[in-house]
C-alpha atoms as a PDB file:
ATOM      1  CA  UNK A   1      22.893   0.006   7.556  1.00  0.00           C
ATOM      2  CA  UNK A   2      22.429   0.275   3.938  1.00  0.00           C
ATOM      3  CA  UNK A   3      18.404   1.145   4.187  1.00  0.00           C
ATOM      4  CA  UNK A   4      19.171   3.780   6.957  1.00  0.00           C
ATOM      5  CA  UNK A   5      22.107   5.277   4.747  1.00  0.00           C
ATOM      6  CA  UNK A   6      19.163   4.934   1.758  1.00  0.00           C
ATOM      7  CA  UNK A   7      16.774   7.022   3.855  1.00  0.00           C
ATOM      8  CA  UNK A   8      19.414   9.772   4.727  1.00  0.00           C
ATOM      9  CA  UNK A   9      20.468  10.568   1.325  1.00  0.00           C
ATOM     10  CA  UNK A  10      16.661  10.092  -0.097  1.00  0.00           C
ATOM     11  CA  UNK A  11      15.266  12.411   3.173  1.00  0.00           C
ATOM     12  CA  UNK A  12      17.950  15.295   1.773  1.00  0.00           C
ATOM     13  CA  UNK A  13      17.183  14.586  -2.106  1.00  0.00           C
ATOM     14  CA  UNK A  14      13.618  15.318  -1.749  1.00  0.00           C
ATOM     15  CA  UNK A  15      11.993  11.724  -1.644  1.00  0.00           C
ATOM     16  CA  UNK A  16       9.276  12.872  -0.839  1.00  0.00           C
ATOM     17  CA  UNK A  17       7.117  13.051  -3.738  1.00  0.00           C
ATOM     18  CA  UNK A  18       3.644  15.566  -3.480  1.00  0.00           C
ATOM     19  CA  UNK A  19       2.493  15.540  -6.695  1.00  0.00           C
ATOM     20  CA  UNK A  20      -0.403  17.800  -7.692  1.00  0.00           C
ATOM     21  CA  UNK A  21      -3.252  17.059  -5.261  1.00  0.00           C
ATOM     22  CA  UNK A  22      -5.740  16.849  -7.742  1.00  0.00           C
ATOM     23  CA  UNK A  23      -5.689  12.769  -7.911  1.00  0.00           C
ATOM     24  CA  UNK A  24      -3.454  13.198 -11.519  1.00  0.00           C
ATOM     25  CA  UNK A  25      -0.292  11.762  -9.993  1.00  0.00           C
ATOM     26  CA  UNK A  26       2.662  10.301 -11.741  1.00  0.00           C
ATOM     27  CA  UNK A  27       1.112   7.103 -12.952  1.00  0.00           C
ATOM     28  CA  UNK A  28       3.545   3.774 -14.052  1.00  0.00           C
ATOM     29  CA  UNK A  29       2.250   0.855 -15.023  1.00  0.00           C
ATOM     30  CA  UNK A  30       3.951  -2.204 -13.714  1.00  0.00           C
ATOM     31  CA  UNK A  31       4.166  -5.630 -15.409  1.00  0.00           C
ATOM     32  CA  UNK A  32       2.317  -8.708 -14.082  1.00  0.00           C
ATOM     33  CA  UNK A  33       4.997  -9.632 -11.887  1.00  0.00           C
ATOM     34  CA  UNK A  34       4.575 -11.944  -9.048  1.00  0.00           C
ATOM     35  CA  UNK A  35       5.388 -10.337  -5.927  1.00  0.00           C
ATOM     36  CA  UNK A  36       5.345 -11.224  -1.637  1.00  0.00           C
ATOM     37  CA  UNK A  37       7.229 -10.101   1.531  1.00  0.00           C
ATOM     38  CA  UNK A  38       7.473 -11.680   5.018  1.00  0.00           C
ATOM     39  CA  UNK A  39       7.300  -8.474   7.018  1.00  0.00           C
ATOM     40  CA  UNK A  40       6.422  -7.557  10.979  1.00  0.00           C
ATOM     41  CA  UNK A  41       3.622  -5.154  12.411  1.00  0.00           C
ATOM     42  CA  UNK A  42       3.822  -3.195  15.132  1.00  0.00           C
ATOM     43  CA  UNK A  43       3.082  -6.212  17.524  1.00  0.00           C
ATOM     44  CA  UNK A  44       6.121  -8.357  15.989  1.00  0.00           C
ATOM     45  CA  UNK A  45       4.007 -10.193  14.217  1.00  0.00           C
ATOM     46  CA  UNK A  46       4.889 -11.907  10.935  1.00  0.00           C
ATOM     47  CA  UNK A  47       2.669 -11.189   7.996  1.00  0.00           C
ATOM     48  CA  UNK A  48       3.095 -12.076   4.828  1.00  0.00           C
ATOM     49  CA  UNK A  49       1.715 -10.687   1.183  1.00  0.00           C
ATOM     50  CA  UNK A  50       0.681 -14.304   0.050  1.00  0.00           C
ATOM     51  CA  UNK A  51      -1.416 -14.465   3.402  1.00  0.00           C
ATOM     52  CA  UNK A  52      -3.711 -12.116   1.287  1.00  0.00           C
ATOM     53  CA  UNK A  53      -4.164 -14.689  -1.733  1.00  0.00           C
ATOM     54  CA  UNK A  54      -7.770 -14.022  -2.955  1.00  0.00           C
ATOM     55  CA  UNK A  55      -8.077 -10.073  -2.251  1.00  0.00           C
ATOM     56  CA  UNK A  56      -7.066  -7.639  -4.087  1.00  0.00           C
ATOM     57  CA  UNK A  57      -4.227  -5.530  -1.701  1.00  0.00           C
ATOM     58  CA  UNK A  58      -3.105  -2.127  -1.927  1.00  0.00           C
ATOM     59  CA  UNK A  59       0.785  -1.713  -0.624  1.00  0.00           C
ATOM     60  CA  UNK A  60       1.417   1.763   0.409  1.00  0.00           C
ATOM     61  CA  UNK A  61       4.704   3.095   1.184  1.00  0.00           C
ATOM     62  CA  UNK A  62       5.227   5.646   3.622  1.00  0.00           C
ATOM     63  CA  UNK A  63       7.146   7.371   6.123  1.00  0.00           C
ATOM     64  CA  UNK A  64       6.181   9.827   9.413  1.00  0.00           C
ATOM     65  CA  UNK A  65       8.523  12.838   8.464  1.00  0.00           C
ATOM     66  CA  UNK A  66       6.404  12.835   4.792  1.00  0.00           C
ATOM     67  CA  UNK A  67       3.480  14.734   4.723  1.00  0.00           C
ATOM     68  CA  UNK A  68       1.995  13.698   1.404  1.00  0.00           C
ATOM     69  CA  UNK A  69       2.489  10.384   3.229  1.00  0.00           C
ATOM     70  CA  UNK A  70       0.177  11.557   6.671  1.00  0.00           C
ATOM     71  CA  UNK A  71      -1.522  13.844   4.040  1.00  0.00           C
ATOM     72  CA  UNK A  72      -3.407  10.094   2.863  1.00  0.00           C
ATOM     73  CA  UNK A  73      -4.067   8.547   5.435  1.00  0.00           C
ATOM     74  CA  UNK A  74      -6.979   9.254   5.967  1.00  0.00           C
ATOM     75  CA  UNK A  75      -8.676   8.101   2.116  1.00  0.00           C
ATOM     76  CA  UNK A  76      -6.405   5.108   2.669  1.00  0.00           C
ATOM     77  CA  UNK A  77      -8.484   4.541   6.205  1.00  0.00           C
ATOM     78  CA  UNK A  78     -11.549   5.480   3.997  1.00  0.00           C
ATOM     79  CA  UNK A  79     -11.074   2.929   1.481  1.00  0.00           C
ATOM     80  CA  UNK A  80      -9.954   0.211   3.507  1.00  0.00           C
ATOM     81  CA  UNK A  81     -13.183   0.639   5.283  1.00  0.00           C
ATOM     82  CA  UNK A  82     -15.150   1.006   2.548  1.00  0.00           C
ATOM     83  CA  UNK A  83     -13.671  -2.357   0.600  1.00  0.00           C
ATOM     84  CA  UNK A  84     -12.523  -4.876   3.145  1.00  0.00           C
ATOM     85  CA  UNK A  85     -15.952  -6.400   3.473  1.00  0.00           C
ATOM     86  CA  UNK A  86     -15.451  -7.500  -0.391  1.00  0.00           C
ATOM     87  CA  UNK A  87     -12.160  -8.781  -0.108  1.00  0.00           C
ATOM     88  CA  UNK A  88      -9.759  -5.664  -0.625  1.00  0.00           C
ATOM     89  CA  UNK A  89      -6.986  -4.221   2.145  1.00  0.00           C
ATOM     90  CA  UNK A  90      -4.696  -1.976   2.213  1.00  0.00           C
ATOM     91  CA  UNK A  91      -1.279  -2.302   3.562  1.00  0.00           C
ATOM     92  CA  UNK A  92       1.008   0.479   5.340  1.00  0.00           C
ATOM     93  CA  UNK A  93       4.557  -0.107   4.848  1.00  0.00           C
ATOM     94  CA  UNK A  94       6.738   2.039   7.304  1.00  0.00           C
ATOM     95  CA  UNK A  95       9.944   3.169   5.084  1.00  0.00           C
ATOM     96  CA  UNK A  96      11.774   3.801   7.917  1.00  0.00           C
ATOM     97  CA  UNK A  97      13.597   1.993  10.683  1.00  0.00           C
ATOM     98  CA  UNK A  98      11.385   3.130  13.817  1.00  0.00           C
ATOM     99  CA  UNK A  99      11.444   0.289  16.804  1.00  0.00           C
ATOM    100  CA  UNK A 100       7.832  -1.056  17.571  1.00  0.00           C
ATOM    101  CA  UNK A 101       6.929   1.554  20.261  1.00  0.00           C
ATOM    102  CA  UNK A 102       7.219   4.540  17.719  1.00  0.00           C
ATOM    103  CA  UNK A 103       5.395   2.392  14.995  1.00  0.00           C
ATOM    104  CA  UNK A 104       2.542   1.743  17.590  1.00  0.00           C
ATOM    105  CA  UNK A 105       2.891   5.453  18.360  1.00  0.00           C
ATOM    106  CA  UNK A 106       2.579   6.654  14.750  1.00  0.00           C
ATOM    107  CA  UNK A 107      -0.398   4.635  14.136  1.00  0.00           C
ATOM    108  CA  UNK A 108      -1.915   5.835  17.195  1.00  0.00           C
ATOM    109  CA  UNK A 109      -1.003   9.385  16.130  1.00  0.00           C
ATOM    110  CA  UNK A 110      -2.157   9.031  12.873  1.00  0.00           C
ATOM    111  CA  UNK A 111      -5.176   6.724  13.448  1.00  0.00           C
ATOM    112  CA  UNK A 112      -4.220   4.348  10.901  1.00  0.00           C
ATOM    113  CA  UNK A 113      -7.083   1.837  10.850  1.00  0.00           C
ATOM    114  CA  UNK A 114      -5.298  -0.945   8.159  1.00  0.00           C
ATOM    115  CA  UNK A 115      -2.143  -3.332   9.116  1.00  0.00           C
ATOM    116  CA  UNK A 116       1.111  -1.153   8.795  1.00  0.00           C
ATOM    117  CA  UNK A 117       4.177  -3.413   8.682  1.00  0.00           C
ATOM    118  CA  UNK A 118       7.734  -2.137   9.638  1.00  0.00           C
ATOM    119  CA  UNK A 119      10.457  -2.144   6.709  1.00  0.00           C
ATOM    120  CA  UNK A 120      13.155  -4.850   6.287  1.00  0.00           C
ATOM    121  CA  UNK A 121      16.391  -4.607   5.986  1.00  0.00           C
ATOM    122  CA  UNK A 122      16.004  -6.433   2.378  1.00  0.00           C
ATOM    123  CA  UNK A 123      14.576  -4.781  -0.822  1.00  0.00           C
ATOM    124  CA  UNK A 124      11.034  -6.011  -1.544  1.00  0.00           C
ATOM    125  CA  UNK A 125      10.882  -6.763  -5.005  1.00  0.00           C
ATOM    126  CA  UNK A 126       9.419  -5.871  -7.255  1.00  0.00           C
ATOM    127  CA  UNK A 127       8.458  -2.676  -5.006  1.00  0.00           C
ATOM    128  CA  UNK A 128      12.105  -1.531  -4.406  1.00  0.00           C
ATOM    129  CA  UNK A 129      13.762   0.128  -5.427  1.00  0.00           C
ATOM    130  CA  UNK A 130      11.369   2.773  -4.572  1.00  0.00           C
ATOM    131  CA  UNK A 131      11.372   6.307  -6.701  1.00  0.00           C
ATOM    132  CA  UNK A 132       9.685   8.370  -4.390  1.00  0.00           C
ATOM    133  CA  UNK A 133       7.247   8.255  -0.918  1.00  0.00           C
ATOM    134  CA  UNK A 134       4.469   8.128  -0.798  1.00  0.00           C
ATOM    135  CA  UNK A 135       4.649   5.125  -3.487  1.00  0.00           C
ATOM    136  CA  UNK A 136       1.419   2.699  -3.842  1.00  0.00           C
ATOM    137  CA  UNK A 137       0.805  -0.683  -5.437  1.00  0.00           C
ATOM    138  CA  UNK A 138      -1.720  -2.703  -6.430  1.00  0.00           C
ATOM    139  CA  UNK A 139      -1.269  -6.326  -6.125  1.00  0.00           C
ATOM    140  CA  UNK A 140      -3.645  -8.843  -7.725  1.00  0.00           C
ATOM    141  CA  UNK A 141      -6.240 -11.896  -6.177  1.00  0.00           C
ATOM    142  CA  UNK A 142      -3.285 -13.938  -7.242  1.00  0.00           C
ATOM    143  CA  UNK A 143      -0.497 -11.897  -6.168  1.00  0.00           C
ATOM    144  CA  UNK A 144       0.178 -10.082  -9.169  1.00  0.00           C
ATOM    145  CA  UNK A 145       1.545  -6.373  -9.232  1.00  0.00           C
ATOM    146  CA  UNK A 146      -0.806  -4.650 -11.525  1.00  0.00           C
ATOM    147  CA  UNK A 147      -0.519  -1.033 -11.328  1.00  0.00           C
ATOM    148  CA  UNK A 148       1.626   2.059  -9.115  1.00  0.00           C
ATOM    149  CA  UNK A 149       1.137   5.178  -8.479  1.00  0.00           C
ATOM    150  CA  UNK A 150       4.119   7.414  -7.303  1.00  0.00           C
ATOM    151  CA  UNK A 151       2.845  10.682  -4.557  1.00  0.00           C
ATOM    152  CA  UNK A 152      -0.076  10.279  -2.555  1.00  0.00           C
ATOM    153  CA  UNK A 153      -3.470   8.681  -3.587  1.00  0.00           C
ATOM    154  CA  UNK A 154      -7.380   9.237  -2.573  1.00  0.00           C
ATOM    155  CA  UNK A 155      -9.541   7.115  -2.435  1.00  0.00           C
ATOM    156  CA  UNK A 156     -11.625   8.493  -5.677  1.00  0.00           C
ATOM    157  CA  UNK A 157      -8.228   7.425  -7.512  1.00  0.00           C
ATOM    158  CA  UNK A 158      -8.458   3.616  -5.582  1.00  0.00           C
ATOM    159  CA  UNK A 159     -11.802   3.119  -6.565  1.00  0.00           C
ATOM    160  CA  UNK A 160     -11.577   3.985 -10.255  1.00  0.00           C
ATOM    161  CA  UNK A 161      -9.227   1.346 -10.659  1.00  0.00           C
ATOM    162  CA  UNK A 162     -10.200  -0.955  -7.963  1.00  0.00           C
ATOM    163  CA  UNK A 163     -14.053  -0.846  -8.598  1.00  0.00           C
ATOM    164  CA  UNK A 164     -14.414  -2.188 -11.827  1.00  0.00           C
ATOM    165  CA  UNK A 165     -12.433  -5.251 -10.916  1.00  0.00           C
ATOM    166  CA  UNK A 166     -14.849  -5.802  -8.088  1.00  0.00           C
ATOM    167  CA  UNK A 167     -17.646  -5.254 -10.111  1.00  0.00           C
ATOM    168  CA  UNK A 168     -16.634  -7.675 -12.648  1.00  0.00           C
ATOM    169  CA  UNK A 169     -15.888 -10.205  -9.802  1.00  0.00           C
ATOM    170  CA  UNK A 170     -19.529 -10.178  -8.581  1.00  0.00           C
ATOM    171  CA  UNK A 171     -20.550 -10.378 -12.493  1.00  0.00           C
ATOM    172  CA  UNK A 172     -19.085 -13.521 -12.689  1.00  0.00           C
ATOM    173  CA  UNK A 173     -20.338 -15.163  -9.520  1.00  0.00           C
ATOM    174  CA  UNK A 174     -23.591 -13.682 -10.081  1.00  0.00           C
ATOM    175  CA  UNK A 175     -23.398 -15.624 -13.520  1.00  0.00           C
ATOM    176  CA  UNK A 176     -22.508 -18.814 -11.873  1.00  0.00           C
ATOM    177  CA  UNK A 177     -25.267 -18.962  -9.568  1.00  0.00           C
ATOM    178  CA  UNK A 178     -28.114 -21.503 -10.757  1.00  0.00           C
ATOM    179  CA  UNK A 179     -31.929 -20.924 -10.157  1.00  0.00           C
ATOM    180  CA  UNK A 180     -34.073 -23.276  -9.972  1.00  0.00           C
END
């Protein structure tokens, strides 16, 4: 009840946040807070954020009536494809209280190529409260939140920030390796 009253009021206030398309959105840096949810796809299936230990795992908020939200989509699908092989994924949470046959349908609809999970009807901190969809975090190899970005993000924007980190991953194995 409270989440549905929450989308009402945040659907009428202008929640929806579209920032200025150029890849300069709001930016807030989060503290190195631990973070996990238990949360169902579209199949009922239980997933959870610690399932992802090791990978580095974008969280995006986002709903169907938001069109920055459907606007990225399609660089989220980009990057996901582009980084799952080295141990990123992205994450679609639904902020709204669709049953499983519209979620399936909205994935369809938008070809949503990632997991999306369907909202609780508990805050997920230290991602709610929420200031605005589409909202996006980054959540660290050991389950950190590192970083948010509030409106929609491309995947240029993902890949400044995510690169590096990757980079400096394969520096350090490629270190550790011994030849002979």
């Amino acid at each position: 009840m409270f989440r549905l009253l929450f989308l009402m009021l945040f659907s009428i206030s202008g929640f929806c946040y579209a920032g200025t398309g150029d890849g300069t959105m709001t930016r807030e840096e989060t503290h190195d807070l631990a973070a996990d949810f238990e949360l169902r796809d579209a199949h009922d299936r239980v997933h959870r954020l610690s399932d992802y230990q090791g990978q580095w795992v974008i969280v995006n908020f986002w709903a169907t009536w938001c069109g920055p939200c459907i606007q990225e989509i399609p660089e989220l699908n980009r990057f996901f494809r582009q980084h799952h092989e080295a141990g990123v994924t992205v994450i679609g949470i639904n902020f709204e209280e669709l049953s499983i046959e519209q979620l399936k349908l909205a994935i369809g609809e938008f070809g949503i190529s990632y997991p999306v999970l369907r909202i609780g009807s508990v805050p997920l901190v230290p991602f709610e409260p929420l200031k605005g969809l589409p909202s996006t975090f980054v959540v660290s190899p050991d389950g950190r939140l590192v970083k948010s970005w509030l409106g929609p993000v491309n995947k240029s924007v993902l890949n400044a920030y995510i690169a590096p980190k990757l980079a400096a991953k394969a520096a350090v194995n490629n270190s550790q390796v011994v030849t002979k």
